[in-house]
Protein backbone atom coordinates (compact mmCIF):
# COMPACT_ATOMS: atom_id res chain seq x y z
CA UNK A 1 143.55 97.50 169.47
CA UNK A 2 146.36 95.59 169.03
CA UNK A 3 144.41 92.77 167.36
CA UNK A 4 142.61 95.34 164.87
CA UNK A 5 146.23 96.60 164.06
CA UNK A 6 147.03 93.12 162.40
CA UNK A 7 144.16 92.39 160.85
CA UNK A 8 144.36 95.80 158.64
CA UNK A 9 147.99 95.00 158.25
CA UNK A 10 147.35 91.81 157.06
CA UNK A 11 144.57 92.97 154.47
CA UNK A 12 146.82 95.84 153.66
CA UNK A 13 149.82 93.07 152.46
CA UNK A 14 146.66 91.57 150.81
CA UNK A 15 145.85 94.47 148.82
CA UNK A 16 149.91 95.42 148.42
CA UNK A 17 150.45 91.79 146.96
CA UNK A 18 147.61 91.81 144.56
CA UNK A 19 148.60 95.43 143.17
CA UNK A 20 152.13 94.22 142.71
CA UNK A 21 150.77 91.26 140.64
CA UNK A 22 149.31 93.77 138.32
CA UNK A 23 153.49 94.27 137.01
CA UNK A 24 155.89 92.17 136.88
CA UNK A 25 158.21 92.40 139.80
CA UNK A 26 161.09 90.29 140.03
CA UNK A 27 164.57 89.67 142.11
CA UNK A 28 167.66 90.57 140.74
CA UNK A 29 170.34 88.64 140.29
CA UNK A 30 172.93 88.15 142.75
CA UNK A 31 175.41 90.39 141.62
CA UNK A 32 173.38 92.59 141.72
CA UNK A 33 172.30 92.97 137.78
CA UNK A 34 168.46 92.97 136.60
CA UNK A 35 166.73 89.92 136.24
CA UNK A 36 167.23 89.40 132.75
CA UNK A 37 169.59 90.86 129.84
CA UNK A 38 166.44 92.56 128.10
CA UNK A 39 166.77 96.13 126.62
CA UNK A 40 164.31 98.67 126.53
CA UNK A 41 163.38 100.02 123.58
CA UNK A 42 164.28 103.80 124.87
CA UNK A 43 167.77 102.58 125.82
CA UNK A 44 169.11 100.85 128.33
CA UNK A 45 167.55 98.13 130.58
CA UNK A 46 164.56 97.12 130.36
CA UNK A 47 164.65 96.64 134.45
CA UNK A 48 164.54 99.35 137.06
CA UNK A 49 164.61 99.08 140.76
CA UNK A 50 161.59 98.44 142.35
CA UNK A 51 161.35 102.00 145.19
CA UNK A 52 164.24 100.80 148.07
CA UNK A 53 163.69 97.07 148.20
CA UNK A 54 166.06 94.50 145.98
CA UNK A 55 163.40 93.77 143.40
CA UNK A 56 163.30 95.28 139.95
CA UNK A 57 160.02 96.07 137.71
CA UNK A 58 159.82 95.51 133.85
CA UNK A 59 159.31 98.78 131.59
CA UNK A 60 159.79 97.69 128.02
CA UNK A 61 159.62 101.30 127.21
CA UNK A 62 159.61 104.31 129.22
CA UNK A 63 160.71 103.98 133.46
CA UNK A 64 157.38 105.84 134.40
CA UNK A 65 155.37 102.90 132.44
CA UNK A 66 155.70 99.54 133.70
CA UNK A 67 154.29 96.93 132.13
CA UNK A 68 151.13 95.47 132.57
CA UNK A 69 151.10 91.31 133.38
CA UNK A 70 148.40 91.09 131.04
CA UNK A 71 148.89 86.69 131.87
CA UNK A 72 147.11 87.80 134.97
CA UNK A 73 143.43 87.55 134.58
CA UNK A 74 142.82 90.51 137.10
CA UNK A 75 144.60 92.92 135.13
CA UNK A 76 142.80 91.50 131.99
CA UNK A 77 139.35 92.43 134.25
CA UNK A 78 140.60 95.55 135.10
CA UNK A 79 141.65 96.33 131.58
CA UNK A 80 137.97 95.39 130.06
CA UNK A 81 136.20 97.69 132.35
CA UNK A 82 138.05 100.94 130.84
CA UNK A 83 137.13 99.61 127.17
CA UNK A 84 133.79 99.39 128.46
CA UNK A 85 133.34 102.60 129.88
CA UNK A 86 134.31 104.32 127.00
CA UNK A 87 132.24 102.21 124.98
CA UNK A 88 129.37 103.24 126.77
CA UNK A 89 130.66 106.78 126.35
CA UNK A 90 130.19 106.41 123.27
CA UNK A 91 133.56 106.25 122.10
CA UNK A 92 133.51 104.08 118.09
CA UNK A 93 137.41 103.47 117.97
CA UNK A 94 140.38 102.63 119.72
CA UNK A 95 143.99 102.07 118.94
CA UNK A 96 146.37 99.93 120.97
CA UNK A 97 149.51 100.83 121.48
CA UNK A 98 152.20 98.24 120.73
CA UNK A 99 149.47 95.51 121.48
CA UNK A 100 151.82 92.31 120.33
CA UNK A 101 153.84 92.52 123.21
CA UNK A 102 151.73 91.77 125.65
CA UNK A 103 152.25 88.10 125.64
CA UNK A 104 154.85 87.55 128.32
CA UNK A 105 155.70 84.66 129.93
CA UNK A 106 155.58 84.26 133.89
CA UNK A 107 159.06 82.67 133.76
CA UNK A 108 161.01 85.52 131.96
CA UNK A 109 164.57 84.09 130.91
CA UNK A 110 167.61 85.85 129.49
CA UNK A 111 167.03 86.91 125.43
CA UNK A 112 170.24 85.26 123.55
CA UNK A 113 170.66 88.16 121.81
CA UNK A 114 170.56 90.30 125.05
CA UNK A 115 167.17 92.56 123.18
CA UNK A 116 164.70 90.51 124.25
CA UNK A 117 162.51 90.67 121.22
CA UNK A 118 162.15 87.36 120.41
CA UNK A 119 161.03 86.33 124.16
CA UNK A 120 157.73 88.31 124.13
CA UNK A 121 156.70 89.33 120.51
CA UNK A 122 154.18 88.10 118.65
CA UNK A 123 154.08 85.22 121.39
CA UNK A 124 151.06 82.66 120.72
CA UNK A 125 148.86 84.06 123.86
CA UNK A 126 149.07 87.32 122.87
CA UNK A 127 146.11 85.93 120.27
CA UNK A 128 144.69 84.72 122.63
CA UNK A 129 144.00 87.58 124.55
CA UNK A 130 142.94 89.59 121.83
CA UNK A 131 140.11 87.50 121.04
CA UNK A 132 138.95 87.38 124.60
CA UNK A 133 139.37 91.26 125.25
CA UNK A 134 137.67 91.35 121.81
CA UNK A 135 134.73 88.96 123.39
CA UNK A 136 134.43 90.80 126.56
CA UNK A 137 134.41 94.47 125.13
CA UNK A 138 133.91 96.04 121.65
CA UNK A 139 133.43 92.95 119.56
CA UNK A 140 129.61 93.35 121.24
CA UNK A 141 128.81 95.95 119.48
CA UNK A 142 128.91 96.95 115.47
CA UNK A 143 130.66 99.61 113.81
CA UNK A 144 133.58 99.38 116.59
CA UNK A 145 136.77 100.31 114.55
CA UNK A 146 140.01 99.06 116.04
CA UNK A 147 143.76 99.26 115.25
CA UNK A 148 146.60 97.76 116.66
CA UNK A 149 150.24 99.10 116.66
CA UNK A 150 152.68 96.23 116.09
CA UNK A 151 156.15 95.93 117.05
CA UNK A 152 158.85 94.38 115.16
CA UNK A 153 155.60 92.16 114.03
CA UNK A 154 155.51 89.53 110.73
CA UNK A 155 153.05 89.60 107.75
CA UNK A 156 152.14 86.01 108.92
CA UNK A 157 150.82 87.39 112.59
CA UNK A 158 149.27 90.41 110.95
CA UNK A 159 147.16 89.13 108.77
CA UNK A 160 145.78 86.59 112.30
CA UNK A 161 145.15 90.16 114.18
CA UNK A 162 142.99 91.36 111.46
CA UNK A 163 141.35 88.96 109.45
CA UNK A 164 137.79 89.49 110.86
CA UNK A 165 137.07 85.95 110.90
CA UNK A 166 139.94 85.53 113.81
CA UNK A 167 137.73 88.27 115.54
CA UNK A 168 140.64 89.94 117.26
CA UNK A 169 141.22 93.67 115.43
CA UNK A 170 139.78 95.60 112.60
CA UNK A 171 143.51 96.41 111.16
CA UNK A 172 146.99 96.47 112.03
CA UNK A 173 149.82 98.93 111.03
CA UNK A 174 153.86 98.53 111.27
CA UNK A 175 157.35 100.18 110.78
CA UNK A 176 158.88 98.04 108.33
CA UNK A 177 158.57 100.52 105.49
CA UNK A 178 159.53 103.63 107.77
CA UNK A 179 163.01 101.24 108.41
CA UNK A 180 164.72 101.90 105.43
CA UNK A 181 167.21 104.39 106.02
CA UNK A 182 168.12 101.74 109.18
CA UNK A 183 171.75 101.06 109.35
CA UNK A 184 172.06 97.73 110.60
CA UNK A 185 169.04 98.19 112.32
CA UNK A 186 169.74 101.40 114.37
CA UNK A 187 166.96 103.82 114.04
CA UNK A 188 169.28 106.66 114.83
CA UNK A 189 171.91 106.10 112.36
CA UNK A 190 172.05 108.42 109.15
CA UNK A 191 172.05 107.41 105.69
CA UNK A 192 170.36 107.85 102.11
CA UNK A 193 166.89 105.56 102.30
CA UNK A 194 166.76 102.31 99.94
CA UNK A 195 164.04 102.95 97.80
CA UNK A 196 163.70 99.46 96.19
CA UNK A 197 163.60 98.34 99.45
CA UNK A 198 160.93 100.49 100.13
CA UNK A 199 159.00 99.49 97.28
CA UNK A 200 159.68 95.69 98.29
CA UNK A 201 158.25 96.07 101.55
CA UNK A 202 154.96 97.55 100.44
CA UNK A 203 154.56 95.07 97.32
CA UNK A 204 155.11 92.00 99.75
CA UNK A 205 153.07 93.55 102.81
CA UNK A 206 150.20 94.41 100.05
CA UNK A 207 149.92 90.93 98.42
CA UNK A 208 150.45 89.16 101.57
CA UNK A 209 147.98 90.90 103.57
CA UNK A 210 145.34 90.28 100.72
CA UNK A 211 146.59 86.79 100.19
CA UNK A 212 145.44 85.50 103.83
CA UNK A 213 142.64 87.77 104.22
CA UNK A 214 143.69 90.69 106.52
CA UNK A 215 143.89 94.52 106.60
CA UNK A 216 146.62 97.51 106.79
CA UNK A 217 146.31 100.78 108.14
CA UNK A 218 148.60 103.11 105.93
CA UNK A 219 150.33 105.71 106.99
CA UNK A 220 153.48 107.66 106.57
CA UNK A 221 154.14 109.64 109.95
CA UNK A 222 153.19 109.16 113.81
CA UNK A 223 154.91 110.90 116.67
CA UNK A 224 157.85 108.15 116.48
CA UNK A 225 158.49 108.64 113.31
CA UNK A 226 160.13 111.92 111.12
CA UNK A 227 158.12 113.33 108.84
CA UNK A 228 157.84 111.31 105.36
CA UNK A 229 158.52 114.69 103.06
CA UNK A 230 161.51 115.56 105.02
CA UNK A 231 163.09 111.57 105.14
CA UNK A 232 162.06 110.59 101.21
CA UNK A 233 161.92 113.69 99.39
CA UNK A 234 164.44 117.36 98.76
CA UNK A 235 162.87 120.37 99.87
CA UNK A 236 162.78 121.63 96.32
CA UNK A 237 160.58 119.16 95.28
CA UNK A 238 157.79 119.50 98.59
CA UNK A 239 154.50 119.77 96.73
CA UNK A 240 155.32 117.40 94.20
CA UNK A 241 156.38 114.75 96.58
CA UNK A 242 153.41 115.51 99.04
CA UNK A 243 150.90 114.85 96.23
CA UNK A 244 153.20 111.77 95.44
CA UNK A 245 153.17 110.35 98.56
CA UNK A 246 149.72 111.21 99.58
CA UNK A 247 148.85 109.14 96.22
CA UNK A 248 150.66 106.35 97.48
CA UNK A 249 148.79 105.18 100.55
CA UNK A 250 145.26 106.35 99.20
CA UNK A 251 146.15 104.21 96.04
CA UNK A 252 147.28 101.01 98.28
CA UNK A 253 144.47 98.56 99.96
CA UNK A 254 144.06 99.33 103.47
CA UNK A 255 142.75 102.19 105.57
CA UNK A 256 145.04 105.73 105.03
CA UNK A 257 145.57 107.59 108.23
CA UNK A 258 146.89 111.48 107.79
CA UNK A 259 148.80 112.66 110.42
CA UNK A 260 147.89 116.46 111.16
């Protein structure tokens, strides 16, 4: 009995080890901080302890959504099977949520800015597992639209994720034009919008993206954002400037997306 009794606790630390590779799980430091200086993008660090042992878990966003060590090829696996089963569902479309941050690196170091951003977006690999998810699960079949959220992203890395012949994603969309009534970059700060800003950002995005070959998704509102009418137009104008901006992305190259 007592021999059975190891051998299922030894394939049970097995299992345990292999699950905990699926995140990444690291010490903290000695005095007892996280293991690096990266925020989350909700607020505070982007650490939290790991149930009642010493270790810490990385959530880039929310606590109850740790994320994913997509440099692991098991959780790559993993993640291909649920494409594939909706694909065989059926299912014509997906859209990834903030999909240029998955390119982490196993050794995660201290950001010198103490954000982080710059230490896993946009990162070389995360390419690189595009075009193998891409490979391994919709880019099989035709007619498969995809679109990928990107974070903090550049026109340069935009136009790799969706020009067809890098065969990662259909499109991309981003936040740069929703940023303009930033204050030093703080989303929650509150002041009048730069419109020639705005108009900037959508000229260069526009000719850029055409330039090398890629593809927008257009859209004014998603559930991070307020609602265009209310943060570029006054209520007394409402059905002038919903025809106005509704105008605007259906006039611009890309794909429009309404929000309902």
């Amino acid at each position: 009995m007592c021999h059975h009794k190891k051998i299922m606790d030894m394939i049970l630390l097995i299992i345990y080890k292999k699950y905990q590779d699926f995140y990444f799980i690291r010490d903290g430091k000695k005095d007892n901080r996280p293991p690096t200086s990266w925020k989350s993008k909700f607020g505070g660090s982007a650490w939290a302890k790991f149930g009642d042992t010493d270790k810490y878990y990385l959530h880039l966003y929310d606590i109850t959504q740790a994320d994913l060590n997509w440099p692991n090829p098991e959780v790559r696996k993993e993640l291909y099977k649920v494409i594939n089963f909706w694909l065989d569902k059926g299912v014509k479309g997906f859209r990834f949520d903030v999909i240029n941050v998955i390119g982490k690196d196993e050794d995660l170091k201290d950001s010198t800015n103490n954000v982080g951003k710059e230490m896993y977006t946009d990162k070389p690999i995360v390419h690189e597992f595009i075009k193998e998810m891409n490979k391994e699960t919709f880019g099989k079949l035709e007619s498969i639209t995809t679109v990928g959220e990107m974070s903090s992203t550049t026109i340069k890395n935009c136009i790799l994720y969706s020009n067809p012949k890098e065969k990662e994603l259909s499109m991309t969309f981003n936040f740069h034009h929703l940023k303009v009534d930033y204050e030093n970059g703080e989303k929650w700060s509150n002041r009048p919008f730069d419109f020639i800003l705005l108009k900037k950002i959508l000229n260069e995005w526009q000719e850029q993206i055409e330039k090398g070959g890629g593809w927008s998704a257009l859209f004014w509102n998603n559930h991070d954002q307020p609602r265009a009418i209310s943060l570029f137009c006054k209520e007394e104008y409402r059905v002038e400037a919903s025809k106005m901006l509704a105008a605007t992305i259906h006039l611009l190259r890309g794909t429009p997306y309404i929000s309902r």
